[in-house]
Protein backbone atom coordinates (compact mmCIF):
# COMPACT_ATOMS: atom_id res chain seq x y z
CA UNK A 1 -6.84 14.97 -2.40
CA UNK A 2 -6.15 13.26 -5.82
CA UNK A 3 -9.08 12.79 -8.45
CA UNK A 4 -8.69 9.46 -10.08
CA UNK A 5 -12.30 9.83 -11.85
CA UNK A 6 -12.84 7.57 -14.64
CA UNK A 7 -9.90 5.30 -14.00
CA UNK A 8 -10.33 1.66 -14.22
CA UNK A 9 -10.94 0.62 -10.99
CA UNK A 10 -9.93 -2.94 -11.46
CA UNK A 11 -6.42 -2.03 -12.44
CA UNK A 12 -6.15 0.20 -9.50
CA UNK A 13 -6.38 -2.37 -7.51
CA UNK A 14 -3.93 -4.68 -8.79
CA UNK A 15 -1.63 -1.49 -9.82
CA UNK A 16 -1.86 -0.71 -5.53
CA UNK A 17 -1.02 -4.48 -4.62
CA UNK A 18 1.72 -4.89 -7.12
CA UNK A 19 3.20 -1.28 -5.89
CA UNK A 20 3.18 -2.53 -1.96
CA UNK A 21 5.27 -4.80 -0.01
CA UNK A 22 4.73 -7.62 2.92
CA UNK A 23 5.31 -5.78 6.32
CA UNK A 24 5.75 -6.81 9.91
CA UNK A 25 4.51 -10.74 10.03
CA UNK A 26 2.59 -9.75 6.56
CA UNK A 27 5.49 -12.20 5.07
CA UNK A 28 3.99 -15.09 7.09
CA UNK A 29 0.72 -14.61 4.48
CA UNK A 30 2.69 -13.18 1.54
CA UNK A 31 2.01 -15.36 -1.63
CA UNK A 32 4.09 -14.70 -5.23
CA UNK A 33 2.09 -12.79 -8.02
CA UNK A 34 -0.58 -10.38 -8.74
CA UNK A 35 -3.95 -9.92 -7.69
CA UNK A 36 -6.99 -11.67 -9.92
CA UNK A 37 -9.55 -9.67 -11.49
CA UNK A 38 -11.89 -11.73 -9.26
CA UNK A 39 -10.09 -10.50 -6.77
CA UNK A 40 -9.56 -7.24 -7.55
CA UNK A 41 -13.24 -6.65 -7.44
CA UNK A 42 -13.98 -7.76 -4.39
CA UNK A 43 -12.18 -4.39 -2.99
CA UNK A 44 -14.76 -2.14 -4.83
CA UNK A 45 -17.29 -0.94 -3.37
CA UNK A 46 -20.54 0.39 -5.42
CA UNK A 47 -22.22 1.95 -3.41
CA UNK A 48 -21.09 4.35 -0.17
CA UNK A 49 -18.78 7.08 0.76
CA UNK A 50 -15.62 4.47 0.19
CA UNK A 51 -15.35 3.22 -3.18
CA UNK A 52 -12.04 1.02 -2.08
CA UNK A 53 -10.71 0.03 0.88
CA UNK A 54 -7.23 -2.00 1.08
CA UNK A 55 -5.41 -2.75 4.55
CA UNK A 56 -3.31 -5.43 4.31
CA UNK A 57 -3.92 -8.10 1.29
CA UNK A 58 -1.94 -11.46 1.56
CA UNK A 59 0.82 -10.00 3.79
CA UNK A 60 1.12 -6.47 1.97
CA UNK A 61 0.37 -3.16 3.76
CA UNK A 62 -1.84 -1.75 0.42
CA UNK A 63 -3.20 0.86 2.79
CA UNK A 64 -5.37 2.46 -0.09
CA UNK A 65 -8.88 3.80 0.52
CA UNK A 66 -10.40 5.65 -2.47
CA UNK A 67 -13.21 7.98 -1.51
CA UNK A 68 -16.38 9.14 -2.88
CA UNK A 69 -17.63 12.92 -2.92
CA UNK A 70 -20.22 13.97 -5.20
CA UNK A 71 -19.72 11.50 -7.86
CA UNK A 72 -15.95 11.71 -8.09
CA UNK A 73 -13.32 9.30 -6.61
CA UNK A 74 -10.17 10.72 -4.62
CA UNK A 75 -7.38 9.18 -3.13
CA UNK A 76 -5.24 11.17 -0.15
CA UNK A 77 -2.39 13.18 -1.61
CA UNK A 78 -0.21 10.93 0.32
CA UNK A 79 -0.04 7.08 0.60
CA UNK A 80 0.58 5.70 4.16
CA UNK A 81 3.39 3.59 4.69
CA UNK A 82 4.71 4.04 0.74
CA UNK A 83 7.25 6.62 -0.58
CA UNK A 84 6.06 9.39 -2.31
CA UNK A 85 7.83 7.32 -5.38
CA UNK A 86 5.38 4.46 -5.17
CA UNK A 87 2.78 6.73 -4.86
CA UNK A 88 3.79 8.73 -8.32
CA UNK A 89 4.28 5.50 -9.89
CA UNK A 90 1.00 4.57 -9.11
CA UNK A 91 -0.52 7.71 -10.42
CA UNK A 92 1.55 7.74 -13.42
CA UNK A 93 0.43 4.14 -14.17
CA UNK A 94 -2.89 6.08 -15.09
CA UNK A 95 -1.37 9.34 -16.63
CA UNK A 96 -2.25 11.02 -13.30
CA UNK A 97 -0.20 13.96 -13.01
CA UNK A 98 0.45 15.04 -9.28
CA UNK A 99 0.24 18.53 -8.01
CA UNK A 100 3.49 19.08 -5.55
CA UNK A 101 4.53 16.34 -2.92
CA UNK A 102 2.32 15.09 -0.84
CA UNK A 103 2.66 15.86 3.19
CA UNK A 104 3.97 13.18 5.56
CA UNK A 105 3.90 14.13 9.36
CA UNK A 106 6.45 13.66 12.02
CA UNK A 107 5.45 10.45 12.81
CA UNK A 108 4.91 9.04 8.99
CA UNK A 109 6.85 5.10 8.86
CA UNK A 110 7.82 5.39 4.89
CA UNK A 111 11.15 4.55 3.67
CA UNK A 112 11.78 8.12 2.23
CA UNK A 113 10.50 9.89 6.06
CA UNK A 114 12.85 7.28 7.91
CA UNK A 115 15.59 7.80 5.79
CA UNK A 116 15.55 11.63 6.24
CA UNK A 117 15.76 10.87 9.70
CA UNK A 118 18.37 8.56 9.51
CA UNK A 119 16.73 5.38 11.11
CA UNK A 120 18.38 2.38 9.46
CA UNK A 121 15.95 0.52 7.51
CA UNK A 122 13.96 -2.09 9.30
CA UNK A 123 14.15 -5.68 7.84
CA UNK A 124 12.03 -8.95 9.19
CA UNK A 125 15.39 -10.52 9.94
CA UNK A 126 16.01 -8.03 12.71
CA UNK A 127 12.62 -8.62 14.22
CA UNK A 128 12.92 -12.23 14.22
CA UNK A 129 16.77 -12.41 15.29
CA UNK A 130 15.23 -10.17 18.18
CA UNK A 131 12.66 -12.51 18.68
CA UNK A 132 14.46 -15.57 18.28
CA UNK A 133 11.78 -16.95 15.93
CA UNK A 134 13.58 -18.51 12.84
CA UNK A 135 12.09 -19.05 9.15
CA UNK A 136 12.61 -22.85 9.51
CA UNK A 137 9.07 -24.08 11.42
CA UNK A 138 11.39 -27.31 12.53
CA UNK A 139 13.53 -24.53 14.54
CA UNK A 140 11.00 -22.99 16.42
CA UNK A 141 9.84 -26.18 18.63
């Protein structure tokens, strides 16, 4: 786990939606820009064992849950679905420094894990030229 104690909460937010990407039919909802403030605070949570919880936030897979334990806040030394590079720019961001690299499991879907393996990297044009579905709405009738 990762303290982030006394960070601006706020920014962390906006620094994890900036940092992640539209996924899967997330580009269908995707929308240009950063988050608010306003909006930004509607992700934090006062009170609870989660202080933030992010799934996907106008298209983008933010996957970011920041935990609470006994008056500190810690995120997961790894950052599903992101490279271990968005993840360190995320944390440097704050002037986090990172102990080691974080552990990704056989089965982790980043860009770095499916690289390693040698899986070509996915693109929403191969899904929808598999699909047939086309980006033109007057197409798909």
């Amino acid at each position: 786990m990762i303290d982030i104690t006394g960070i601006d909460l706020i920014e962390f937010v906006k620094k994890t939606y900036e940092l992640s990407s539209p996924q899967g039919l997330g580009f269908l909802h995707a929308k240009d820009g950063g988050l608010t403030d306003e909006e930004a605070k509607s992700f934090i949570n006062k009170k609870g064992d989660i202080s933030i919880s992010m799934d996907y936030v106008h298209g983008r897979a933010c996957k970011m849950n920041v935990l609470r334990k006994e008056g500190r806040l810690e995120i997961r030394d790894t950052w599903y679905d992101h490279t271990d590079s968005q993840l360190n720019k995320l944390l440097a961001h704050f002037n986090i420094k990172r102990e080691g690299e974080g552990e990704h499991g056989c089965a982790c879907n980043c860009e770095d894990c499916r690289e390693k393996r040698g899986e070509p990297r996915q693109r929403i044009t191969d899904f929808l030229d598999m699909t047939g579905i086309s980006l033109d709405p007057k197409k798909n009738n």
